[in-house]
Protein backbone atom coordinates (compact mmCIF):
# COMPACT_ATOMS: atom_id res chain seq x y z
CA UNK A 1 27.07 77.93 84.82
CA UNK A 2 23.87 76.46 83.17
CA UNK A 3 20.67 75.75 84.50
CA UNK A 4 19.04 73.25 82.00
CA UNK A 5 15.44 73.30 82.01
CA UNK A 6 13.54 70.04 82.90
CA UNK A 7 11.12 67.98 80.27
CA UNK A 8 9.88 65.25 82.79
CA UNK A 9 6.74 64.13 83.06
CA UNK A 10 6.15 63.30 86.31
CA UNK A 11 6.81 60.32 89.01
CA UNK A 12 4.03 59.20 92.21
CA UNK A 13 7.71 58.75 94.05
CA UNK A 14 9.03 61.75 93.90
CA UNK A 15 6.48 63.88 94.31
CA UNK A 16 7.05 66.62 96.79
CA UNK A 17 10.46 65.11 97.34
CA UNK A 18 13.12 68.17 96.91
CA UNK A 19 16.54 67.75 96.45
CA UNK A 20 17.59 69.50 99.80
CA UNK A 21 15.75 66.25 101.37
CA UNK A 22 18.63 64.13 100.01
CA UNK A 23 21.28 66.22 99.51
CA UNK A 24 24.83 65.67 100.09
CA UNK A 25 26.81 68.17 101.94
CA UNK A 26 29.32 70.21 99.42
CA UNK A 27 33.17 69.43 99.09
CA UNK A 28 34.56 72.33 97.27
CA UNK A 29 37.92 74.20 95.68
CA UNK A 30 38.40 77.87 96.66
CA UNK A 31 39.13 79.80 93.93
CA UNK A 32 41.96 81.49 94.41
CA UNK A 33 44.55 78.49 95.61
CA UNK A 34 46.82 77.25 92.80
CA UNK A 35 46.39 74.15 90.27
CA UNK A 36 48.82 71.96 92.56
CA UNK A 37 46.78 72.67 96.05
CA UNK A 38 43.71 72.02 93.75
CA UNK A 39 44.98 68.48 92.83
CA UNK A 40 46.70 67.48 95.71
CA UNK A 41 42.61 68.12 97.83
CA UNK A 42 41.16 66.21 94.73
CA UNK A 43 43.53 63.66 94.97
CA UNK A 44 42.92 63.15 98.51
CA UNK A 45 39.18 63.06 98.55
CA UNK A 46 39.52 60.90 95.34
CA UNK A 47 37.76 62.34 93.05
CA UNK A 48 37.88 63.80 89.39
CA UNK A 49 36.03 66.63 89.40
CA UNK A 50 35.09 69.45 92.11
CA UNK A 51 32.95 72.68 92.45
CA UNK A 52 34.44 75.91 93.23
CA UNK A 53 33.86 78.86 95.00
CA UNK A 54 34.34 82.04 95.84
CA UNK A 55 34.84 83.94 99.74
CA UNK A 56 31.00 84.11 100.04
CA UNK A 57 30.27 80.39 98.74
CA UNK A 58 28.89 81.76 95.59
CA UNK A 59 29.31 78.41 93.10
CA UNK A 60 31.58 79.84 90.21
CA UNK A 61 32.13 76.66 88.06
CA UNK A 62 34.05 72.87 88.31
CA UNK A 63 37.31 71.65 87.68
CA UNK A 64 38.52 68.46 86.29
CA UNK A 65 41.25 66.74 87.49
CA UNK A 66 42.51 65.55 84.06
CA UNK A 67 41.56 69.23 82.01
CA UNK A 68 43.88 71.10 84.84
CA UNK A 69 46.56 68.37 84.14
CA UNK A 70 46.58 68.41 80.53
CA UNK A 71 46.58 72.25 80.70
CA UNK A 72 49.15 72.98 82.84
CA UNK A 73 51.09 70.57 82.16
CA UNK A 74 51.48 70.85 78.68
CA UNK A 75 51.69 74.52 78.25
CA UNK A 76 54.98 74.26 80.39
CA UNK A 77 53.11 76.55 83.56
CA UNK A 78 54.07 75.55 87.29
CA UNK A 79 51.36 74.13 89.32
CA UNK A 80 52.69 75.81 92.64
CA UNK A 81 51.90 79.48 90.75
CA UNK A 82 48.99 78.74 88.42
CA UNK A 83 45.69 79.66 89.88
CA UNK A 84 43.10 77.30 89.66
CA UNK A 85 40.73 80.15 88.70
CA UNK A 86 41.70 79.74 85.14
CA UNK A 87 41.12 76.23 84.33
CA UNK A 88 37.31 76.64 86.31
CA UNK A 89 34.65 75.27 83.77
CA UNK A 90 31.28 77.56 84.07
CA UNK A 91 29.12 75.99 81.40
CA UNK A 92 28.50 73.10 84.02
CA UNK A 93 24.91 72.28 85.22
CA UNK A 94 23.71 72.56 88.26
CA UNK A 95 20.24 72.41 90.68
CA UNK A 96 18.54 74.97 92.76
CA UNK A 97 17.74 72.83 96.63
CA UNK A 98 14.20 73.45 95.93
CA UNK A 99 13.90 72.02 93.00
CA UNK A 100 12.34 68.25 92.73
CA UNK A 101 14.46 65.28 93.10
CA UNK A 102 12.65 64.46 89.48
CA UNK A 103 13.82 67.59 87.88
CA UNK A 104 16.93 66.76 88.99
CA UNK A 105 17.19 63.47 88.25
CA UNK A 106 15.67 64.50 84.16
CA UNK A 107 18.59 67.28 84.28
CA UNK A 108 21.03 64.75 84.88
CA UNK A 109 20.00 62.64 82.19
CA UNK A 110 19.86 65.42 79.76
CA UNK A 111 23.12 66.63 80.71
CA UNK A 112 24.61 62.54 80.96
CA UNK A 113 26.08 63.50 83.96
CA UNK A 114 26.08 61.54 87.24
CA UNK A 115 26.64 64.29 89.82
CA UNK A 116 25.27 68.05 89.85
CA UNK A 117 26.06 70.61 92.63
CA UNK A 118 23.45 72.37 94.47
CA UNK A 119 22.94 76.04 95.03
CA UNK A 120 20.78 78.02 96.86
CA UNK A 121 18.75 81.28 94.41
CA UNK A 122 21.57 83.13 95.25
CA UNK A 123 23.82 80.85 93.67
CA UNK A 124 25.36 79.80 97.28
CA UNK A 125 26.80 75.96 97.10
CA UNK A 126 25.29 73.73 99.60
CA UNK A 127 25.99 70.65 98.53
CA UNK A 128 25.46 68.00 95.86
CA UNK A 129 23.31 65.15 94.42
CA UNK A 130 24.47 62.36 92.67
CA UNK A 131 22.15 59.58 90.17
CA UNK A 132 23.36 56.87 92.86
CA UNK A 133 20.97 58.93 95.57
CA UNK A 134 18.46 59.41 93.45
CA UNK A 135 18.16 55.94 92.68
CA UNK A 136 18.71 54.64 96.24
CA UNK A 137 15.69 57.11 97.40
CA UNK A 138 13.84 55.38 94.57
CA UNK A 139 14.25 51.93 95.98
CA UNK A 140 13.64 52.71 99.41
CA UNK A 141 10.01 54.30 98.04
CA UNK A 142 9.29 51.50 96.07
CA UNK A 143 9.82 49.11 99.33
CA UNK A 144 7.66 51.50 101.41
CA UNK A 145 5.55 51.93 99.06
CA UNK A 146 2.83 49.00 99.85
CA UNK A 147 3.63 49.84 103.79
CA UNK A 148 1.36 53.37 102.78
CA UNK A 149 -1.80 51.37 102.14
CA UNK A 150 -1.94 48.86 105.11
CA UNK A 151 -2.60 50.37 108.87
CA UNK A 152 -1.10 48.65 111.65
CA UNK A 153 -3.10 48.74 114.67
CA UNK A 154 -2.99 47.22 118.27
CA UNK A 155 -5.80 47.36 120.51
CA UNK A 156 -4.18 47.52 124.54
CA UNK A 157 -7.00 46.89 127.03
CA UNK A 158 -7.93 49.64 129.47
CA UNK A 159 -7.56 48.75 133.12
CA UNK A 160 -10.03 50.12 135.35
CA UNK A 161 -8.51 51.49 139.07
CA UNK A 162 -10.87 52.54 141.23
């Protein structure tokens, strides 16, 4: 797995914002069921791609749908045997939870991905962000953004019981 280093410059919006405040929990592949299991969970969650992991929840790589077809399929193997722990792609990248929604967001762009998992130091999945997020937390900062410089107040009179 990679961890591509960040060139952005900065953002006012995202500024203390880490990725474990909008992070979406993890859907993953344990490593050790077979291609056919793999594609039949991927198939019903929908998707093309997942993370896998090991016993502990260490993050060892993805696997793509259509790389695990092509594969398997065309080098004559059976589905039901193969272990999806050969067709697991580590030179994927990835984000650390405590790193800024902005370095995130800058990795992703790098990479021209749309969705990174997210691991904890010790390379523990807990979940995943996606561009989509990213630019929904935008928006909503943007909105609230004018909200920051006006106070609201309300004045309630006192009543006096004696």
């Amino acid at each position: 797995m990679e961890q591509i280093k960040p060139n952005y410059s900065g953002g006012a919006n995202f500024e203390g914002l880490t990725i474990k405040d909008i992070i979406e929990p993890a859907k993953s592949i344990f490593n050790k069921v077979s291609v056919k299991a793999a594609l039949d969970e991927m198939h019903a969650r929908a998707i093309d791609s997942s993370p896998v992991i090991d016993q502990r929840g260490e993050l060892l790589g993805t696997v793509s749908k259509n790389k695990m077809n092509r594969k398997v399929g065309g080098l004559g193997h059976d589905p039901k045997t193969e272990p999806v722990e050969a067709h697991i792609e580590k030179n994927n990248p990835y984000c650390f939870e405590d790193q800024t929604v902005a370095e995130a967001e800058q990795m992703m762009l790098n990479a021209n991905v749309g969705e990174v998992p997210v691991v904890t130091r010790e390379n523990l999945l807990v979940g995943t962000i996606n561009i989509e997020a990213i630019t929904q937390e935008k928006r909503l900062r943007k909105c609230l953004e004018p909200l920051k410089s006006r106070t609201i107040g309300c004045s309630i009179p006192l009543l006096n019981h004696e």
